[in-house]
N, C-alpha and C. Protein backbone atom coordinates (compact mmCIF):
# COMPACT_ATOMS: atom_id res chain seq x y z
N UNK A 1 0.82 -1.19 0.00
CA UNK A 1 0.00 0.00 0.00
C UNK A 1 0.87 1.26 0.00
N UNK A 2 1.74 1.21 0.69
CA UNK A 2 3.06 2.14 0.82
C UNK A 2 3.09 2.81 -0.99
N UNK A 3 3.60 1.27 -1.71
CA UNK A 3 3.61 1.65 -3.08
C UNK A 3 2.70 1.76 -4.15
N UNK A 4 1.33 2.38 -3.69
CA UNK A 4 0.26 2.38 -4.30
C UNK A 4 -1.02 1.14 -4.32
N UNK A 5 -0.81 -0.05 -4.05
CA UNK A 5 -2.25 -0.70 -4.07
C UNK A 5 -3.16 -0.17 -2.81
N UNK A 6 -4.53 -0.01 -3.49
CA UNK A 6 -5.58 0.47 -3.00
C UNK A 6 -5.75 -0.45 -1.90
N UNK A 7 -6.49 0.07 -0.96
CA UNK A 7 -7.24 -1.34 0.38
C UNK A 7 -7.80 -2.45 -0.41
N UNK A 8 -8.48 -2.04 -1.95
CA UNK A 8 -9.34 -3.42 -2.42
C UNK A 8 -8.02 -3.88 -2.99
N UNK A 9 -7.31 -4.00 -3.25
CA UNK A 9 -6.16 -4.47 -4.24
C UNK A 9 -5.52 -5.28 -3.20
N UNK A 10 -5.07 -4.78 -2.07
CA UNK A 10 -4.53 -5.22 -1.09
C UNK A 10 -5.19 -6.37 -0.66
N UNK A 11 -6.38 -6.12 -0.56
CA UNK A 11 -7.34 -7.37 0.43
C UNK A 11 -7.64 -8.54 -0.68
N UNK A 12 -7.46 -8.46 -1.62
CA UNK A 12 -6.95 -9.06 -3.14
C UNK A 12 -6.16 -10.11 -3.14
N UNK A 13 -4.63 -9.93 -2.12
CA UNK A 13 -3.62 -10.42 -2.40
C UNK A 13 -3.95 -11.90 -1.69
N UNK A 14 -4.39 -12.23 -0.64
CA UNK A 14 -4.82 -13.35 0.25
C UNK A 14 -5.49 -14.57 -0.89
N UNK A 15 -6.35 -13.60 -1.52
CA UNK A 15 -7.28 -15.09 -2.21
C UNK A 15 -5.96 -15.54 -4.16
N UNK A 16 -5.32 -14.70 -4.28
CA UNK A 16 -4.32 -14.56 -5.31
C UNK A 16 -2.67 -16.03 -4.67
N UNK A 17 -2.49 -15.32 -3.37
CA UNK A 17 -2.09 -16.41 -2.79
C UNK A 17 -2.10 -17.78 -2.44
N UNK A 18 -3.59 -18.07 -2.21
CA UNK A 18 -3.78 -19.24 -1.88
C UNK A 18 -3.78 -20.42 -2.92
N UNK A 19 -3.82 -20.04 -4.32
CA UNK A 19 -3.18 -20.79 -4.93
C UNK A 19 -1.68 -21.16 -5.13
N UNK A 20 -0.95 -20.16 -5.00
CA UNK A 20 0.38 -21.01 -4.89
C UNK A 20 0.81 -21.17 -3.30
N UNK A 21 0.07 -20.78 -2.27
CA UNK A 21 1.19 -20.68 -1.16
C UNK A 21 -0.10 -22.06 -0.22
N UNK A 22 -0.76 -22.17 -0.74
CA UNK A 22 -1.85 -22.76 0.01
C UNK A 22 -3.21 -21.95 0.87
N UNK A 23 -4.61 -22.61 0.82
CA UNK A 23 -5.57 -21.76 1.62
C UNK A 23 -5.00 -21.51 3.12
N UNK A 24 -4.57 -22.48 3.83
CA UNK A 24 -4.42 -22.00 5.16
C UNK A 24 -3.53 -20.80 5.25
N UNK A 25 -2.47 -21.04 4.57
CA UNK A 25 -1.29 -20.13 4.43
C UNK A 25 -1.60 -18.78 4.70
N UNK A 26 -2.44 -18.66 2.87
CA UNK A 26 -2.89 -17.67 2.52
C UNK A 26 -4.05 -16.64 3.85
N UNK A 27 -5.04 -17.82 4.19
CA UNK A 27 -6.25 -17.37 5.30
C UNK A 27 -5.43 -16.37 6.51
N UNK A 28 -3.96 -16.86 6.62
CA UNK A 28 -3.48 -16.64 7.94
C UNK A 28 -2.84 -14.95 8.11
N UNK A 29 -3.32 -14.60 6.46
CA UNK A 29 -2.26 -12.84 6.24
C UNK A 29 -3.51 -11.98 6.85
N UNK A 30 -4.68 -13.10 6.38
CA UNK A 30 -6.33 -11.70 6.84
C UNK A 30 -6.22 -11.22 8.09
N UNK A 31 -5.78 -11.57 9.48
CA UNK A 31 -5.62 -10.90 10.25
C UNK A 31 -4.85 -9.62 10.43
N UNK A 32 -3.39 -10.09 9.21
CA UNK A 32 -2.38 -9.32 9.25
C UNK A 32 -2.91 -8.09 8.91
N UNK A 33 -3.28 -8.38 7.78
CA UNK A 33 -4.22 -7.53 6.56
C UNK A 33 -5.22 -6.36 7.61
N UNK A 34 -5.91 -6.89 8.73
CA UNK A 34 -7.57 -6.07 9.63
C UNK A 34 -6.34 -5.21 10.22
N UNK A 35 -4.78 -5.76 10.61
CA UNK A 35 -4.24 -4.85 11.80
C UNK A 35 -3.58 -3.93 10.83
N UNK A 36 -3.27 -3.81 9.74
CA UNK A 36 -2.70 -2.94 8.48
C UNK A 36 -3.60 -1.83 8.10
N UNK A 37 -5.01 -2.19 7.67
CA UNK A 37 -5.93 -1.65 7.34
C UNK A 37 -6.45 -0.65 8.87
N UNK A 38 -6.68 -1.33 10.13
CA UNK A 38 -6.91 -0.51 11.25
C UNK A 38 -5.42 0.54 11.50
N UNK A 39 -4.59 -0.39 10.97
CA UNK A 39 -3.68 1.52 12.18
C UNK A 39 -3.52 2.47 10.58
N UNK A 40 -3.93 1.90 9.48
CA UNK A 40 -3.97 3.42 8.24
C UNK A 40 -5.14 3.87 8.59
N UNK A 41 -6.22 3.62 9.25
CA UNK A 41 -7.42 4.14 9.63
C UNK A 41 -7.17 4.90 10.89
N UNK A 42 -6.53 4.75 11.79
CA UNK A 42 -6.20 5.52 12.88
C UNK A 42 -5.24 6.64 12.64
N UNK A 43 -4.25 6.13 11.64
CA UNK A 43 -3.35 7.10 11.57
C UNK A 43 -3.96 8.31 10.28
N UNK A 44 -4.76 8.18 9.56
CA UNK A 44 -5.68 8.92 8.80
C UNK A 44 -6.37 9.80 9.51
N UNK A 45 -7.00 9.05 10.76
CA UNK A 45 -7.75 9.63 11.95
C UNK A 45 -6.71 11.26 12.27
N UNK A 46 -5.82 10.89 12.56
CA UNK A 46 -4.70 11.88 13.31
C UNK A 46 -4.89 13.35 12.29
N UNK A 47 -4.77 14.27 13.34
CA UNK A 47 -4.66 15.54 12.89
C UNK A 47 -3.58 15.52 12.04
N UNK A 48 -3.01 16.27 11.11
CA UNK A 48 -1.98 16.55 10.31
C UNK A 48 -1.04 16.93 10.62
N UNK A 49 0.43 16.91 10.94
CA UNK A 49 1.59 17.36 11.55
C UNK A 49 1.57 18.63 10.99
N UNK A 50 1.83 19.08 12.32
CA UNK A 50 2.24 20.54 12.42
C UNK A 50 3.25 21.20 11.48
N UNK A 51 2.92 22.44 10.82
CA UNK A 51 3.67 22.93 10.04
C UNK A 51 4.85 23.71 10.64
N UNK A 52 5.69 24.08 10.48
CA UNK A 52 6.91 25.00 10.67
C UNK A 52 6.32 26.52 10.62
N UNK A 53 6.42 27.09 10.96
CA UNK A 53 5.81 28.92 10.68
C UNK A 53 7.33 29.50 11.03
N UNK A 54 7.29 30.61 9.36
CA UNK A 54 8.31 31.26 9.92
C UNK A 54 7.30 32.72 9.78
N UNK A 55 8.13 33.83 10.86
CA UNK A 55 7.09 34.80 10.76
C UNK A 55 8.80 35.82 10.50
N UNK A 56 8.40 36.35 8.74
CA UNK A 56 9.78 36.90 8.51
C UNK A 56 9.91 38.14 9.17
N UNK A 57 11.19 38.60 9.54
CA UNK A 57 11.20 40.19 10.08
C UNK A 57 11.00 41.30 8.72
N UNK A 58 10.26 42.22 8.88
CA UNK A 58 10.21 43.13 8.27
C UNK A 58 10.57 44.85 8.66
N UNK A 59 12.27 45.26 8.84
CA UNK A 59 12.75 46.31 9.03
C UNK A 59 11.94 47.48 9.45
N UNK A 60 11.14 47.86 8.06
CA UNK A 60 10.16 49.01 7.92
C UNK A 60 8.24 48.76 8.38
N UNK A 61 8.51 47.21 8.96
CA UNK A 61 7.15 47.37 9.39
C UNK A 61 6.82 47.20 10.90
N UNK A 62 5.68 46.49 10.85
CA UNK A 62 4.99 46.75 12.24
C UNK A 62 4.14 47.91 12.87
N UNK A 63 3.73 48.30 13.70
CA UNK A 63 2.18 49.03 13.88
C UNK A 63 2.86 49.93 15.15
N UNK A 64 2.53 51.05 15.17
CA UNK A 64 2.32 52.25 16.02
C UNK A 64 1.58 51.02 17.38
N UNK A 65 2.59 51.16 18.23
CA UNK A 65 2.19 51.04 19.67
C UNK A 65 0.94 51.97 20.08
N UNK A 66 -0.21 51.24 20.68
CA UNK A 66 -1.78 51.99 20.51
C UNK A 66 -1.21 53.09 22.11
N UNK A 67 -1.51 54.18 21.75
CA UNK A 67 -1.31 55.19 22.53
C UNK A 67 -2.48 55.10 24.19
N UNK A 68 -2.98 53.82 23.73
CA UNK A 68 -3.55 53.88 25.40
C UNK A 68 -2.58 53.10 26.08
N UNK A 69 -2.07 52.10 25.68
CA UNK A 69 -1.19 51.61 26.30
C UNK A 69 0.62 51.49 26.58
N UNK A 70 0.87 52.44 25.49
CA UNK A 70 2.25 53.22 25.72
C UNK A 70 2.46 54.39 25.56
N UNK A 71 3.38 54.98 26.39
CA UNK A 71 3.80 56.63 25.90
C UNK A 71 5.05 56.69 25.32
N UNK A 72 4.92 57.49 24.39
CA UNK A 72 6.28 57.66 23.09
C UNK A 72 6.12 56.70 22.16
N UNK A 73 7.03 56.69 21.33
CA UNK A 73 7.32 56.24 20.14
C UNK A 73 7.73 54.60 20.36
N UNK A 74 6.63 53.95 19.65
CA UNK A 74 7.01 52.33 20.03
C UNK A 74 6.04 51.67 18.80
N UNK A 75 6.84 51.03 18.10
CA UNK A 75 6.70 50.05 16.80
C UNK A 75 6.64 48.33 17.40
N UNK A 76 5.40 47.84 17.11
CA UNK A 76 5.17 46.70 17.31
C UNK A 76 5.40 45.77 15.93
N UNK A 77 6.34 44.76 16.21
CA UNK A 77 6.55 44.11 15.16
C UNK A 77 6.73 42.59 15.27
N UNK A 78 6.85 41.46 13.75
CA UNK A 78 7.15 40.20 14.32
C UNK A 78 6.31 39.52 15.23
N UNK A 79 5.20 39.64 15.21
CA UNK A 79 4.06 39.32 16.11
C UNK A 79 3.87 37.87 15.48
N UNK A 80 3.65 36.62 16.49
CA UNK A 80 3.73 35.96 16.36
C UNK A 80 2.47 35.08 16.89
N UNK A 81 1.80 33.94 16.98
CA UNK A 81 0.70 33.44 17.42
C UNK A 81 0.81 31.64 17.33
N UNK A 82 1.32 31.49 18.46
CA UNK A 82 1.60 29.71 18.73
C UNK A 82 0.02 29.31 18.46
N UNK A 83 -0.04 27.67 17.80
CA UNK A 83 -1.47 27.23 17.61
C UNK A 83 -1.75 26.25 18.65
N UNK A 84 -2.87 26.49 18.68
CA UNK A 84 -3.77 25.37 20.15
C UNK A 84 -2.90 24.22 19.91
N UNK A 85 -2.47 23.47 20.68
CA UNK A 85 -2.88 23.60 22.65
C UNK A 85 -1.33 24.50 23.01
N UNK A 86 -0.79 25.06 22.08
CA UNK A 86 -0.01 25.88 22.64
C UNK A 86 -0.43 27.24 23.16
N UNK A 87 0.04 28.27 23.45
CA UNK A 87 -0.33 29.57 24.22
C UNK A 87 0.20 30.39 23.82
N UNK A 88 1.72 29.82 23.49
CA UNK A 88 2.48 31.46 23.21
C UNK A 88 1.96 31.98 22.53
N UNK A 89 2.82 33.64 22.57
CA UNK A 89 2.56 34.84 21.52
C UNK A 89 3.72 35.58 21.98
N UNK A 90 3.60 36.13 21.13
CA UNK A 90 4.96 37.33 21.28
C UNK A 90 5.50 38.51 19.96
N UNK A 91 5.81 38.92 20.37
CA UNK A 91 6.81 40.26 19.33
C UNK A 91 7.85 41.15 19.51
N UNK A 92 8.49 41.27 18.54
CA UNK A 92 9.27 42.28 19.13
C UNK A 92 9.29 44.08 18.97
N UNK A 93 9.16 44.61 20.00
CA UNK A 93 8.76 45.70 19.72
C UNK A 93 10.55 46.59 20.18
N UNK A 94 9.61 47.83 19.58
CA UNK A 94 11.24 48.87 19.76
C UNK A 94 10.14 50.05 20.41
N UNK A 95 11.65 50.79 21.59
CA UNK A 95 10.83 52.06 22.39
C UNK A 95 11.75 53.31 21.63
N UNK A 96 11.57 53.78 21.05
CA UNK A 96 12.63 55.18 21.08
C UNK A 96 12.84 55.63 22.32
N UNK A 97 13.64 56.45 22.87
CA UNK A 97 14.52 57.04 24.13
C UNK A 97 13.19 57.66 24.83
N UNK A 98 12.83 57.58 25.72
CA UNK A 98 12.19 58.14 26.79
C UNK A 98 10.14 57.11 26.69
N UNK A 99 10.21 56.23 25.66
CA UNK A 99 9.12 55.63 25.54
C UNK A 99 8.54 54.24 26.26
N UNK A 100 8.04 53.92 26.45
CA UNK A 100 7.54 53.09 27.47
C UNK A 100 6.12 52.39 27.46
N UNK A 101 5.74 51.34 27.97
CA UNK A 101 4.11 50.67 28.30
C UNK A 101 3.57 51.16 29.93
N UNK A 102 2.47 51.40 29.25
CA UNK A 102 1.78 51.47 30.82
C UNK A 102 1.51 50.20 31.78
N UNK A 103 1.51 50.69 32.82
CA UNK A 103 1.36 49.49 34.03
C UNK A 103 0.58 48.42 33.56
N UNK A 104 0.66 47.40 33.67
CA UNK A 104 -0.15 46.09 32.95
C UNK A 104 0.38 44.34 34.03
N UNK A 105 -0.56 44.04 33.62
CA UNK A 105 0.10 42.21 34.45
C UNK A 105 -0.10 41.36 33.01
N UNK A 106 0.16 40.36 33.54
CA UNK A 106 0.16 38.74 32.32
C UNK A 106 -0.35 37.70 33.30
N UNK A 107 -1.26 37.12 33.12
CA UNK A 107 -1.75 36.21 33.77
C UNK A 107 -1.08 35.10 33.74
N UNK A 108 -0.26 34.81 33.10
CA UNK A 108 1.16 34.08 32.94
C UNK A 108 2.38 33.82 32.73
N UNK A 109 2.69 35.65 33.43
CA UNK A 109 3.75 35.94 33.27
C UNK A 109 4.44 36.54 31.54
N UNK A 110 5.30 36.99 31.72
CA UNK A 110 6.43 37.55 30.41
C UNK A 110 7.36 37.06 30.80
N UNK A 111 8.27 36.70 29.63
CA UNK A 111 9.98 37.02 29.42
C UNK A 111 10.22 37.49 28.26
N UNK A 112 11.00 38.89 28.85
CA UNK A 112 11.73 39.55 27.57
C UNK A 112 13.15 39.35 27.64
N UNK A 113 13.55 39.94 26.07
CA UNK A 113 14.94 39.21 26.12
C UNK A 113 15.02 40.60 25.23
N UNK A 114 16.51 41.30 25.69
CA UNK A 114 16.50 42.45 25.27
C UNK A 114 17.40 42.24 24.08
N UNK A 115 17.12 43.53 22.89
CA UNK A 115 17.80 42.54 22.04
C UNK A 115 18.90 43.89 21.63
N UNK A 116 18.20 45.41 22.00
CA UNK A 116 19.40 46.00 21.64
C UNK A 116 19.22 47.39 22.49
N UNK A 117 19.95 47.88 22.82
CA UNK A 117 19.86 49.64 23.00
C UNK A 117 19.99 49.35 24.94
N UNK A 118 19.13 50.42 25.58
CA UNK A 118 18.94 50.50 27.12
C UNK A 118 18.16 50.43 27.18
N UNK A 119 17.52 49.66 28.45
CA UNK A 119 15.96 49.54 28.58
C UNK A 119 16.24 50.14 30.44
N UNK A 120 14.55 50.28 30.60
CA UNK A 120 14.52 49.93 32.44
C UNK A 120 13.17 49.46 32.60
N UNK A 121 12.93 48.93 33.02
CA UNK A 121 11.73 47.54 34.13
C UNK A 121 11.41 47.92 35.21
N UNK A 122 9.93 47.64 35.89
CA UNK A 122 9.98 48.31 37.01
C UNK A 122 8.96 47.06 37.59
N UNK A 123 8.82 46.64 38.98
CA UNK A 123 7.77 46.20 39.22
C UNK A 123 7.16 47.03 40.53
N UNK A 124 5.87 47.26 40.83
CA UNK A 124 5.28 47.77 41.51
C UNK A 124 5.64 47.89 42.65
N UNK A 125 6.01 49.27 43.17
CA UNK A 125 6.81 49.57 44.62
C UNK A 125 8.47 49.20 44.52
N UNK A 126 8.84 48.66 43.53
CA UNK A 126 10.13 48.51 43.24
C UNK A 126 11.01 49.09 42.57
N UNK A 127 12.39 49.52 42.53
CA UNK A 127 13.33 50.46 42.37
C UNK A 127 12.78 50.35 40.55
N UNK A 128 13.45 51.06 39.87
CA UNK A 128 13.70 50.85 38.16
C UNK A 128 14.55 50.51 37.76
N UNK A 129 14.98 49.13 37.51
CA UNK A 129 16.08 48.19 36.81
C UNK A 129 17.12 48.69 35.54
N UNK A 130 17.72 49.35 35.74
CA UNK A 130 18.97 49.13 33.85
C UNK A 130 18.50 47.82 33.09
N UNK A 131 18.14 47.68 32.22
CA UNK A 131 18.42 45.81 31.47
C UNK A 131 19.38 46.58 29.66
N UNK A 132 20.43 45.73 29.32
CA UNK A 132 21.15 45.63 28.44
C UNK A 132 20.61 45.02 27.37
N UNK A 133 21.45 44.82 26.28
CA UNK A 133 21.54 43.48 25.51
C UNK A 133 21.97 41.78 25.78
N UNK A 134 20.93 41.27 25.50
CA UNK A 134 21.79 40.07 25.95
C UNK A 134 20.75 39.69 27.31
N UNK A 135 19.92 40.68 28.02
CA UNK A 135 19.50 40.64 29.51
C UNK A 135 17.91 39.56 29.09
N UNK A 136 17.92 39.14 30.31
CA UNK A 136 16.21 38.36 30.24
C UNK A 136 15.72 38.79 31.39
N UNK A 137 14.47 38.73 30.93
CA UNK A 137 13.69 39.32 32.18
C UNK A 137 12.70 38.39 32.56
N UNK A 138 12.21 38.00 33.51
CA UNK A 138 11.09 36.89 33.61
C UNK A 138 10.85 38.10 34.85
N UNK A 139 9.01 37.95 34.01
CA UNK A 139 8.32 38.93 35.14
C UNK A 139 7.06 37.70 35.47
N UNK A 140 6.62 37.62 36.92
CA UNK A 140 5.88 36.73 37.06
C UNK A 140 4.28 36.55 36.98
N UNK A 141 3.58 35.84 36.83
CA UNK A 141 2.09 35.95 36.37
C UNK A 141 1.16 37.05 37.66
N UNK A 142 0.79 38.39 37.41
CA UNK A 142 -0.38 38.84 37.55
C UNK A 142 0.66 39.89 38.44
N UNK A 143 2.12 40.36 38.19
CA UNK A 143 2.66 40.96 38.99
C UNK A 143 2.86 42.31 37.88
N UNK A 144 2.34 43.77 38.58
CA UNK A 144 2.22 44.95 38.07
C UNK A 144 3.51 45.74 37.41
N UNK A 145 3.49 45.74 36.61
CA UNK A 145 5.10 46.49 36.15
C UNK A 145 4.82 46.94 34.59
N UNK A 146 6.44 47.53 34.33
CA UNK A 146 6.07 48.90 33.07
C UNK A 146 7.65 48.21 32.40
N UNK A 147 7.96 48.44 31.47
CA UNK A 147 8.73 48.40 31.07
C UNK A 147 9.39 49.23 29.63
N UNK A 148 10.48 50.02 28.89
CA UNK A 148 10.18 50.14 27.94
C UNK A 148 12.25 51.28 28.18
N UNK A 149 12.21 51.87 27.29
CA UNK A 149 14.01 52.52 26.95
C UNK A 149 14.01 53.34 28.22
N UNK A 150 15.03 53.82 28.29
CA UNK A 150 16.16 54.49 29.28
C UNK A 150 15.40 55.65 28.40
N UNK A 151 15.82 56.88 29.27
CA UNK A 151 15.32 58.33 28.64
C UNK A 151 16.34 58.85 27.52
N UNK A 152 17.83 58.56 27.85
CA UNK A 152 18.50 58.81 26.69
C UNK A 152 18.67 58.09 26.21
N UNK A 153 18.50 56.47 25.48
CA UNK A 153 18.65 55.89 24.72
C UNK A 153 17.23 55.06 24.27
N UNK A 154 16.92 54.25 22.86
CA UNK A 154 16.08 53.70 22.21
C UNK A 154 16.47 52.60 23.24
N UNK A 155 16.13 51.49 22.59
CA UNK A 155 15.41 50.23 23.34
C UNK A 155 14.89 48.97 22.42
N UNK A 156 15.55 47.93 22.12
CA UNK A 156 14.44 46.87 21.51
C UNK A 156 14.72 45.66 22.12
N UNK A 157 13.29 45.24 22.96
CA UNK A 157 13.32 43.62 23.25
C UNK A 157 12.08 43.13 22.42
N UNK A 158 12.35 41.42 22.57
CA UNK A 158 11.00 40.53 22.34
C UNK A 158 10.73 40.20 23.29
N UNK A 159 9.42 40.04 23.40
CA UNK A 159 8.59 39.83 24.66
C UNK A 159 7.66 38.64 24.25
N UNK A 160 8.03 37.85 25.20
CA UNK A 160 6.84 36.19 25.40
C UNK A 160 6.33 36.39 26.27
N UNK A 161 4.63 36.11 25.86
CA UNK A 161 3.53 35.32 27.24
C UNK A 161 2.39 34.43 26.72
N UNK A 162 2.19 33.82 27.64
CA UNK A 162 0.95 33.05 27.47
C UNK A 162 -0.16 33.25 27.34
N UNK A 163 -0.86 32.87 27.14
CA UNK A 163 -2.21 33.46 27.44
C UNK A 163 -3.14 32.28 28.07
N UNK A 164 -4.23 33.27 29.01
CA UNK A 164 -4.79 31.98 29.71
C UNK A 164 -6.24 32.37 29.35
N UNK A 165 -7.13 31.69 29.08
CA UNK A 165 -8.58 31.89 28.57
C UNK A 165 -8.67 32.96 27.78
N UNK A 166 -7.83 32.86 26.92
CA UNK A 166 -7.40 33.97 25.13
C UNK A 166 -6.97 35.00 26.05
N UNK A 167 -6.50 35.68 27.51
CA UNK A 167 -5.76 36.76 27.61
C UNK A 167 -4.56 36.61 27.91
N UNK A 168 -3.34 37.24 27.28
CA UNK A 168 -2.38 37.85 27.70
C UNK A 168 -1.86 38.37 28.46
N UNK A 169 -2.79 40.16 28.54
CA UNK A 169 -2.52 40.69 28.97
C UNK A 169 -3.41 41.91 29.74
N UNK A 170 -3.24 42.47 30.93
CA UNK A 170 -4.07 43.56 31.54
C UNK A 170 -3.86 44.81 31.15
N UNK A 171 -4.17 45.69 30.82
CA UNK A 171 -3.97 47.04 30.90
C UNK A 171 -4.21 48.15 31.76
N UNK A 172 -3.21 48.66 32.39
CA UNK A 172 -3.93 49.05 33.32
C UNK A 172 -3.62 50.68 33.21
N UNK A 173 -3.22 51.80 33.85
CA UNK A 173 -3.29 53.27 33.82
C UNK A 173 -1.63 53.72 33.49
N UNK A 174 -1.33 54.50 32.88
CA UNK A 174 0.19 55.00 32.46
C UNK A 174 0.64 55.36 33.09
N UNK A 175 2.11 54.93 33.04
CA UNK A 175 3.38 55.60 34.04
C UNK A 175 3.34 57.06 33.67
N UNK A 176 3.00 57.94 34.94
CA UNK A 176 3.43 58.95 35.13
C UNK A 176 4.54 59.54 34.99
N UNK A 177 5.15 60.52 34.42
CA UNK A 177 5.85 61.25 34.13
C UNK A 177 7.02 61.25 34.99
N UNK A 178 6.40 61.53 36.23
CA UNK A 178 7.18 61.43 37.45
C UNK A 178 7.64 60.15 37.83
N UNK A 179 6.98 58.90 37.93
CA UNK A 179 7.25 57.66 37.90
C UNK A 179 8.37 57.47 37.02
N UNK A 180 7.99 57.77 35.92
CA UNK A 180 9.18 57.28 34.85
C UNK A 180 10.93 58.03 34.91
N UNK A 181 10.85 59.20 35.61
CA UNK A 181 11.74 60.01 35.14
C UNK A 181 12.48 60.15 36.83
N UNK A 182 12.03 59.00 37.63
CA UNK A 182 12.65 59.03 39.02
C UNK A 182 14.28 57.96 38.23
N UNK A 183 13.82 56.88 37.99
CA UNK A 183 15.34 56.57 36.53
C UNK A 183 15.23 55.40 37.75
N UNK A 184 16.39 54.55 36.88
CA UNK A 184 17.59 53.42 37.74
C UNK A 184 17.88 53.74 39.20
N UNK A 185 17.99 53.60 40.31
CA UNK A 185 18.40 53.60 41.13
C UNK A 185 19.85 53.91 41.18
N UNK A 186 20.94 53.02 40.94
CA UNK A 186 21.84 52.77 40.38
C UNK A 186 22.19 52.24 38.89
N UNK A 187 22.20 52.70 38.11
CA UNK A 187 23.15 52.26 36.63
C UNK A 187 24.20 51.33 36.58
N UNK A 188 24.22 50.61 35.96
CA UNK A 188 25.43 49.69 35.69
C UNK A 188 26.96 50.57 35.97
């Protein structure tokens, strides 16, 4: 069947046999034959293997960061969408120098992985982090924080999360001016 005979062609071969190999002989492949025919029926059954997705980068594209949920200049790009029963999602976005997301949680947490420029991170009641190139961040599920460039420099990470009953993510009210511009604690 591998090399083309049909199931009737196949189920064919038993009574074609039994003249030269003998009836019992021959009678003894029909079982072989029900367990051949059942797992191409099961394995027919099976969803289709998963395809590969590449999601190409495109330099000049990606979407204006929606102004309710960041301040300054921030290009969302590379957006990506894992298929059921997976969760992920992710993209990579860029902050120009002084730009940023408003306060928000993940019901399953983020990790960003910074990929170029200065960033700073903050979590709720907590100092404001430096993160580099090269840096990861694992922020934990439903914990309040902002993240986005240093005031004098741009900024680009990708950011992973899950999503749990199709959400991502919370949105919640923008870093204040003052919030944002208290800086790093200490700098590298």
């Amino acid at each position: 069947m591998d090399n083309g005979l049909t199931r009737a062609e196949a189920a064919e071969v038993p009574a074609h046999l039994g003249f030269y190999a003998g009836w019992p002989r021959a009678m003894s492949a029909v079982p072989v034959l029900q367990k051949v025919f059942a797992a191409r029926e099961e394995k027919a059954a099976e969803p289709p293997a998963a395809e590969l997705q590449i999601v190409r980068a495109d330099p000049n594209g990606g979407d204006a960061g929606p102004e309710a949920y960041f301040s300054g200049q921030v290009r969302v790009a590379t957006r990506y969408q894992g298929n059921a029963p997976a969760r992920i999602s992710g993209a990579t976005v860029s902050f120009a120098a002084g730009a940023r997301t408003a306060w928000h949680t993940h019901p399953l947490g983020q990790t960003l992985y910074i990929v170029s420029g200065k960033g700073w991170v903050q979590k709720e009641g907590g100092p404001i982090e430096e993160v580099l190139p090269g840096d990861v961040v694992w922020i934990p599920p439903q914990l309040r924080h902002w993240h986005g460039a240093s005031a004098t420099e741009p900024m680009v990470h990708f950011a992973m999360a899950e999503a749990q009953d199709g959400n991502v993510v919370t949105w919640l009210e923008k870093v204040t001016e003052a919030e944002y511009r208290a800086g790093p604690v200490a700098a590298r």
